[in-house]
Protein backbone atom coordinates (compact mmCIF):
# COMPACT_ATOMS: atom_id res chain seq x y z
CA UNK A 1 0.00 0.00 0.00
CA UNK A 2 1.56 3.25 -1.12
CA UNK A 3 -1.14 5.77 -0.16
CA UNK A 4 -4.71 5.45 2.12
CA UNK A 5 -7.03 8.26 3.05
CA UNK A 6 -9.04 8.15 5.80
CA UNK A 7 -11.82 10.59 8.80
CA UNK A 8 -10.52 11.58 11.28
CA UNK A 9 -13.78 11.95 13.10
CA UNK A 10 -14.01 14.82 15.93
CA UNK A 11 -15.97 14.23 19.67
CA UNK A 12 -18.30 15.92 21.96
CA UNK A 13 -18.17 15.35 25.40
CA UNK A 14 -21.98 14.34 26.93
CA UNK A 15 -21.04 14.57 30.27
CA UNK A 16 -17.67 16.13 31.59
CA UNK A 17 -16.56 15.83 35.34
CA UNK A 18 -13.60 16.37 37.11
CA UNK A 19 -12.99 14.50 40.34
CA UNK A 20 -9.84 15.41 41.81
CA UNK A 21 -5.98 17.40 41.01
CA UNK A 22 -3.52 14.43 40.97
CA UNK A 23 -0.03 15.80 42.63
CA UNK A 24 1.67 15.80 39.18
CA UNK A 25 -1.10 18.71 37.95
CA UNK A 26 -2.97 16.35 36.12
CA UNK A 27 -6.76 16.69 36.91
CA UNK A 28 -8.87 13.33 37.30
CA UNK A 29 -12.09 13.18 35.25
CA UNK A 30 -15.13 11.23 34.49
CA UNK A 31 -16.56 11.76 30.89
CA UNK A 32 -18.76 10.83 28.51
CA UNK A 33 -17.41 10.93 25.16
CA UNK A 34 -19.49 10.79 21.52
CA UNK A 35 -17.64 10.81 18.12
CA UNK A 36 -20.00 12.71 15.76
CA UNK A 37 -19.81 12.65 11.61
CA UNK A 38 -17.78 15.94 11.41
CA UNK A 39 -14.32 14.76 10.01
CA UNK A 40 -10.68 15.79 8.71
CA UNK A 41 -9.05 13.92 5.93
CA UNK A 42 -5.95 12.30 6.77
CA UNK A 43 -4.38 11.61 3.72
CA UNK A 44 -0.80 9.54 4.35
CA UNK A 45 1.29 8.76 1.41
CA UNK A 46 4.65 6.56 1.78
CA UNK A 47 7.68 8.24 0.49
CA UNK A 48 11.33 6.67 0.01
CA UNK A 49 13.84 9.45 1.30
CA UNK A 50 13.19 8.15 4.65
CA UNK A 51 11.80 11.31 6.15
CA UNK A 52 8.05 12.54 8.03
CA UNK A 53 6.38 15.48 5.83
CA UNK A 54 3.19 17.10 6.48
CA UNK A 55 1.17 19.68 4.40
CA UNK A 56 -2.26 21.30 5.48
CA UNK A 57 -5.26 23.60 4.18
CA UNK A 58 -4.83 25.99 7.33
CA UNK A 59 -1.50 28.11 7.06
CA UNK A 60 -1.46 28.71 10.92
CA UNK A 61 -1.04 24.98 11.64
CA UNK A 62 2.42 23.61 12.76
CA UNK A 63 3.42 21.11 10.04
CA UNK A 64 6.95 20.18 12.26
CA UNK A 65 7.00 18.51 15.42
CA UNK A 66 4.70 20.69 17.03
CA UNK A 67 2.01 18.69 15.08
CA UNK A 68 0.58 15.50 16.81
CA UNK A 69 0.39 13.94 13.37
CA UNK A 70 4.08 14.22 12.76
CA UNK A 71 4.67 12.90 16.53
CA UNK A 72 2.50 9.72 15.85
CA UNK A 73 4.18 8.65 12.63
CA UNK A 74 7.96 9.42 14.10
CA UNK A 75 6.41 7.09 16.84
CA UNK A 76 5.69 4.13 15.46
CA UNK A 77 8.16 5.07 12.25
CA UNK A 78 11.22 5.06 15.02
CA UNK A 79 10.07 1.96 17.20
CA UNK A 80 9.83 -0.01 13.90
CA UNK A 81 12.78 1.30 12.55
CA UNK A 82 11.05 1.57 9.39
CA UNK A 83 13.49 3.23 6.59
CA UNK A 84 11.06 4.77 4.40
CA UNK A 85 9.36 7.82 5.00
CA UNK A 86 5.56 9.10 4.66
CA UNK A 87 3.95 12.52 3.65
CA UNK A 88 0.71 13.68 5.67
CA UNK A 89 -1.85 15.62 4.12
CA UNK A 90 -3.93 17.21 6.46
CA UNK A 91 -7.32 18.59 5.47
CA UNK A 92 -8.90 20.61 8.31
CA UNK A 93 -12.40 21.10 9.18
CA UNK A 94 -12.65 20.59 12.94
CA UNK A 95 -12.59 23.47 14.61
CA UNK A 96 -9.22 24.19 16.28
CA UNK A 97 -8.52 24.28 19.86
CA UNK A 98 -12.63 24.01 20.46
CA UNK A 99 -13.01 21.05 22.86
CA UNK A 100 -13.23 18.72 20.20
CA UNK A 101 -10.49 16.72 20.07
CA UNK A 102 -9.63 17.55 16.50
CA UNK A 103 -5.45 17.12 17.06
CA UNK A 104 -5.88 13.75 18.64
CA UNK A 105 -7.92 12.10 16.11
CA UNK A 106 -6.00 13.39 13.52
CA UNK A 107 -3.01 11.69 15.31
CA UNK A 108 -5.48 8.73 16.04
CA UNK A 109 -5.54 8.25 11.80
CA UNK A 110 -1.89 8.63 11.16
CA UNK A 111 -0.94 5.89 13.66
CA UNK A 112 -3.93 4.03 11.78
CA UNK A 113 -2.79 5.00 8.43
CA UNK A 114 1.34 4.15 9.23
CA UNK A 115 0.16 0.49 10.75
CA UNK A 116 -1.75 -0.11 7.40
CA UNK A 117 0.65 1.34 5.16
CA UNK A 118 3.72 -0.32 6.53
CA UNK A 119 1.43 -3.75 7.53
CA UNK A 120 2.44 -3.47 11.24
CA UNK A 121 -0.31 -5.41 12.33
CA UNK A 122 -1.17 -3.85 15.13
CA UNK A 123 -4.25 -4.31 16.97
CA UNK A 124 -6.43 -1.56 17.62
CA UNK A 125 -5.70 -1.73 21.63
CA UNK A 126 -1.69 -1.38 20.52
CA UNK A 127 -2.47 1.34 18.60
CA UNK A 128 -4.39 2.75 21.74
CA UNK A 129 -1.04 1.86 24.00
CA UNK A 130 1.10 3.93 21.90
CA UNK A 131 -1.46 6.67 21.51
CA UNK A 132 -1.82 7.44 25.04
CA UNK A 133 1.86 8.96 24.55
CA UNK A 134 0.69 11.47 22.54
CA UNK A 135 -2.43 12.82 24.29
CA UNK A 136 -4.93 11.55 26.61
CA UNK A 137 -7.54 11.58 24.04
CA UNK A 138 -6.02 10.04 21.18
CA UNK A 139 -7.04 6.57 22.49
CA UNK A 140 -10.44 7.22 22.47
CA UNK A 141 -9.92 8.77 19.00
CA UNK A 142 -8.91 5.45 17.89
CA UNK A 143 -10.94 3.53 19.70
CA UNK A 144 -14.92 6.02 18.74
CA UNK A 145 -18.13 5.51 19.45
CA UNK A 146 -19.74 5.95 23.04
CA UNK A 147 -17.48 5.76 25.74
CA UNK A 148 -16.71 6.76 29.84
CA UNK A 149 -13.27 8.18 29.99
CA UNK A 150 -11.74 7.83 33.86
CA UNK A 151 -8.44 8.58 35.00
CA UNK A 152 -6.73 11.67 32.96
CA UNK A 153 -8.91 10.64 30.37
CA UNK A 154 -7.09 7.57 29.06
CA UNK A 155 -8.94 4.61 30.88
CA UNK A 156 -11.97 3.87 28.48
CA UNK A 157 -14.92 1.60 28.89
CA UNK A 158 -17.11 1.04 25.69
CA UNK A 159 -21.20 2.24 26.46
CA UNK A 160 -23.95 1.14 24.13
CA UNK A 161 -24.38 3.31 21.16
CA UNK A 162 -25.96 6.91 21.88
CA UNK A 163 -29.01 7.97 20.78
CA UNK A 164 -29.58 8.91 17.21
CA UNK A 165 -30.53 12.68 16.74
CA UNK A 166 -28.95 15.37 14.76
CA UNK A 167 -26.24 17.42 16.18
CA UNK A 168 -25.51 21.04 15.68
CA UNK A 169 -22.39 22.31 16.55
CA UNK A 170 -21.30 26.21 16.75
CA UNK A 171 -17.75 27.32 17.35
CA UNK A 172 -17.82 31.45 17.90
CA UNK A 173 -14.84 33.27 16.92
CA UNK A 174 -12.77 33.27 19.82
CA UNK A 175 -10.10 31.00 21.42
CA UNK A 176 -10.33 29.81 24.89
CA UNK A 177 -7.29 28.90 26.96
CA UNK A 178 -7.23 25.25 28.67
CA UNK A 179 -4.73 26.06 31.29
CA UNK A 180 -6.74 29.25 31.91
CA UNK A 181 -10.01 27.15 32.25
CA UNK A 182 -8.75 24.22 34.63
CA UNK A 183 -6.41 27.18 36.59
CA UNK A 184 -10.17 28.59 37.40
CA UNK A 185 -11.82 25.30 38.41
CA UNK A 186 -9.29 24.58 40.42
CA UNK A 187 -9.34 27.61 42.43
CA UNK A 188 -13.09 27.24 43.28
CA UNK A 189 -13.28 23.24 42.54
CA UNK A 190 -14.50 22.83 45.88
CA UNK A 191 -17.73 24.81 45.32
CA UNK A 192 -18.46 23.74 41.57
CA UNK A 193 -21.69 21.43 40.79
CA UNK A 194 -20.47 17.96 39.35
CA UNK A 195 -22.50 16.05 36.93
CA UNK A 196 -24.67 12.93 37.06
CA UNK A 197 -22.83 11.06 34.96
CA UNK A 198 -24.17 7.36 36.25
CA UNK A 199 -27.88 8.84 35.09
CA UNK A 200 -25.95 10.00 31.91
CA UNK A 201 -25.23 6.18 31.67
CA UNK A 202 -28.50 4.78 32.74
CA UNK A 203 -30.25 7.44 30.00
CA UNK A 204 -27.90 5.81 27.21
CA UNK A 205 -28.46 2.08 28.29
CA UNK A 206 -32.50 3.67 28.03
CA UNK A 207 -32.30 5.04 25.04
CA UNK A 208 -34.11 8.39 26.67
CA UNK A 209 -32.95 11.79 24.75
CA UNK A 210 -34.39 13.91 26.83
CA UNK A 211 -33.69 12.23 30.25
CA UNK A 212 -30.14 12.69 29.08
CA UNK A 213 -30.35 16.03 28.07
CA UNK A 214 -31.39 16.97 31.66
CA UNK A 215 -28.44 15.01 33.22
CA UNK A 216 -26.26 16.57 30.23
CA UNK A 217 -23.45 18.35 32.26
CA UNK A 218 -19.93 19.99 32.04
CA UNK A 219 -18.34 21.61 35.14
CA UNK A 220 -16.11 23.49 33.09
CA UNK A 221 -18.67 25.74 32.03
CA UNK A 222 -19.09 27.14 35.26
CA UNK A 223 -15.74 28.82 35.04
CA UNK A 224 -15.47 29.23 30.92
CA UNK A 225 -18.81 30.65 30.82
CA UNK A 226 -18.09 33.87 32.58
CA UNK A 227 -14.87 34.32 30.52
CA UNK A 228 -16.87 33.79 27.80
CA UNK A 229 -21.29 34.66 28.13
CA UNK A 230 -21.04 34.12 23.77
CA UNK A 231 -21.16 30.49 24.81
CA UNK A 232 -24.19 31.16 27.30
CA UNK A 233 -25.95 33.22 24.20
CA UNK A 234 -25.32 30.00 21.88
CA UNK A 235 -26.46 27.53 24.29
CA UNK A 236 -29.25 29.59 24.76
CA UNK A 237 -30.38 30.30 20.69
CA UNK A 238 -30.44 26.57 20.69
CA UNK A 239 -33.05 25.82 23.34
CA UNK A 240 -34.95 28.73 21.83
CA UNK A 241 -34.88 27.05 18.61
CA UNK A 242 -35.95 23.81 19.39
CA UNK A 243 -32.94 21.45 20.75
CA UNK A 244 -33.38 19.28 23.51
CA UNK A 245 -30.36 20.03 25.38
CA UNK A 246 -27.32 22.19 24.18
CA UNK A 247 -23.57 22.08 25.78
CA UNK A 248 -20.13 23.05 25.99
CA UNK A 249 -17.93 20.77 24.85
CA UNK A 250 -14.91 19.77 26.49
CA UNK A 251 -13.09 23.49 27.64
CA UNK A 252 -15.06 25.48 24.77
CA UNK A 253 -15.64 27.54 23.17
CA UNK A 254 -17.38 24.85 20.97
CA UNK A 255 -21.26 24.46 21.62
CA UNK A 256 -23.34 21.62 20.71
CA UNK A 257 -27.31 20.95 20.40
CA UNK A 258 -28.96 17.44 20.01
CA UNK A 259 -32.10 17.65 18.28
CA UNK A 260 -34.96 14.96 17.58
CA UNK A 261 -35.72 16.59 14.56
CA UNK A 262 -33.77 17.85 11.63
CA UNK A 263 -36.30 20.26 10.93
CA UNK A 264 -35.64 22.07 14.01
CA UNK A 265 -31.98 21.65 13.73
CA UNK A 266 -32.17 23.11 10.02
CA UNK A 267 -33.96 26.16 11.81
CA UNK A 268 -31.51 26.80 14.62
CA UNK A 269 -28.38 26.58 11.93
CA UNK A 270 -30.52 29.60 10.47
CA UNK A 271 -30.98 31.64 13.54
CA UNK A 272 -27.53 31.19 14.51
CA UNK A 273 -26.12 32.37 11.19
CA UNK A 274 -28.25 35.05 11.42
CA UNK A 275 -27.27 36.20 15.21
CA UNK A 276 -23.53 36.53 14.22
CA UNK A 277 -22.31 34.96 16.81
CA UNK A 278 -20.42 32.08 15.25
CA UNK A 279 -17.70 31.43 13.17
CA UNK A 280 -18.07 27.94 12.34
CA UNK A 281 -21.28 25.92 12.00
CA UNK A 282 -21.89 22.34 11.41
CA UNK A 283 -25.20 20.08 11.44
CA UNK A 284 -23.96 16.49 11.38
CA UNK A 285 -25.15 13.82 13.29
CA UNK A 286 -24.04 10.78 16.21
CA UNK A 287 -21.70 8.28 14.83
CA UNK A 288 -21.06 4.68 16.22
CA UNK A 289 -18.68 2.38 14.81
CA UNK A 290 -20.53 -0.54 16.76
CA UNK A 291 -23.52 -0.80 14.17
């Protein structure tokens, strides 16, 4: 195989609860994580000069070793000691630095792509070992579908497939720090509201939309809100229009709506275009790789 494309699909986060600050700053969290149909292509092409290339749509993107997609292929290119080389074409449309994991599974696909390409044979738990390295979420990323994320967000345990509905997701045009985020929580963690994330679980095994959307929860958005009330006004345009339940996802700014009907999704997209308030829009829908 000299060349394979593939998604690399991005994630919401259903529920999103942090338990504790491990000594090494780490923060211990409970989550519910969904992999939606909103993709980058990963395009990997094997080269013979023996070195790791990338190119991408966005000109502000890192395309060195800043880039978790030139970290996964050096990873499994050194431990292999694999002479030939590979180019990565990246083509972004996950919104960057939103909460949506869009650098992980893009690393998730390349150490997909360089175990295909090069016929490693890895399973998809070894490719889940070795992607832990990178970033907490890229197992998950390689892994999809509905899962609860323990520890720093690394220790996965498959849940039965969500709930179809459509999803909306808005991303307004501003960046939010993590650091910045989790430096807030933890200076009023003891006071924040944590979310049900066993009902989360008990509403997926149910199959009940809108039980879940009332146990939907992130703590984080009691300390990214106020930095931010856009994401408040979102959330908010959503409900008005007809979703659910709507949410930050992961540290934000990104907001998502579940809907169970594309009509009403359709109508929200509208008003939200209209309001201004975001710079990237999306109305996809759940994906689960277990059906």
């Amino acid at each position: 195989m000299d060349s394979i494309s593939l998604k690399a699909l991005a994630k919401i986060n259903i529920g999103l609860d942090v338990t504790g600050i491990r000594e090494d700053g780490y923060h211990e969290v409970r989550m519910i994580m969904q992999t939606v149909n909103l993709f980058d292509k990963v395009t990997i092409t094997r080269t013979t000069d023996g070195s790791i290339t990338m190119s991408t749509n966005l000109k502000f993107l890192p395309v060195n070793d800043d880039n978790l997609c030139i970290k996964a292929a050096k990873l499994l290119i050194e431990e292999f000691g694999i002479k030939e080389g590979v180019h990565i074409d990246l083509e972004k449309h996950i919104p960057v630095a939103a909460g949506m994991a869009g650098g992980s599974t893009d690393a998730a696909a390349v150490l997909f792509g360089v175990n295909k390409i090069f016929n490693l044979k890895l399973s998809k738990t070894a490719l889940m070992e070795r992607g832990v390295k990178i970033g907490a979420d890229v197992p998950y990323c390689i892994m999809r579908g509905t899962a609860l994320a323990e520890g720093i967000g690394e220790v996965l345990s498959p849940l039965p497939p969500m709930i179809k509905c459509s999803v909306l997701i808005a991303k307004p045009g501003i960046s939010v720090s993590t650091k910045q985020v989790y430096d807030s929580l933890d200076a009023c963690f003891d006071n924040v509201t944590h979310p049900d994330i066993d009902g989360l679980i008990d509403d997926i095994k149910a199959e009940d939309l809108q039980s879940l959307c009332s146990h939907m929860g992130n703590v984080l958005e009691e300390v990214t809100i106020p930095l931010h009330p856009v994401i408040a006004d979102i959330k908010k345009c959503m409900m008005d229009n007809g979703a659910v339940g709507s949410m930050m996802s992961g540290s934000g700014p990104t907001v998502f709506g579940f809907f169970d009907d594309n009509r009403k999704a359709k109508a929200a997209k509208e008003a939200l275009t209209a309001s201004g308030m975001v710079k990237q829009l999306y109305l996809t829908t759940i994906f689960n790789n277990k059906i």
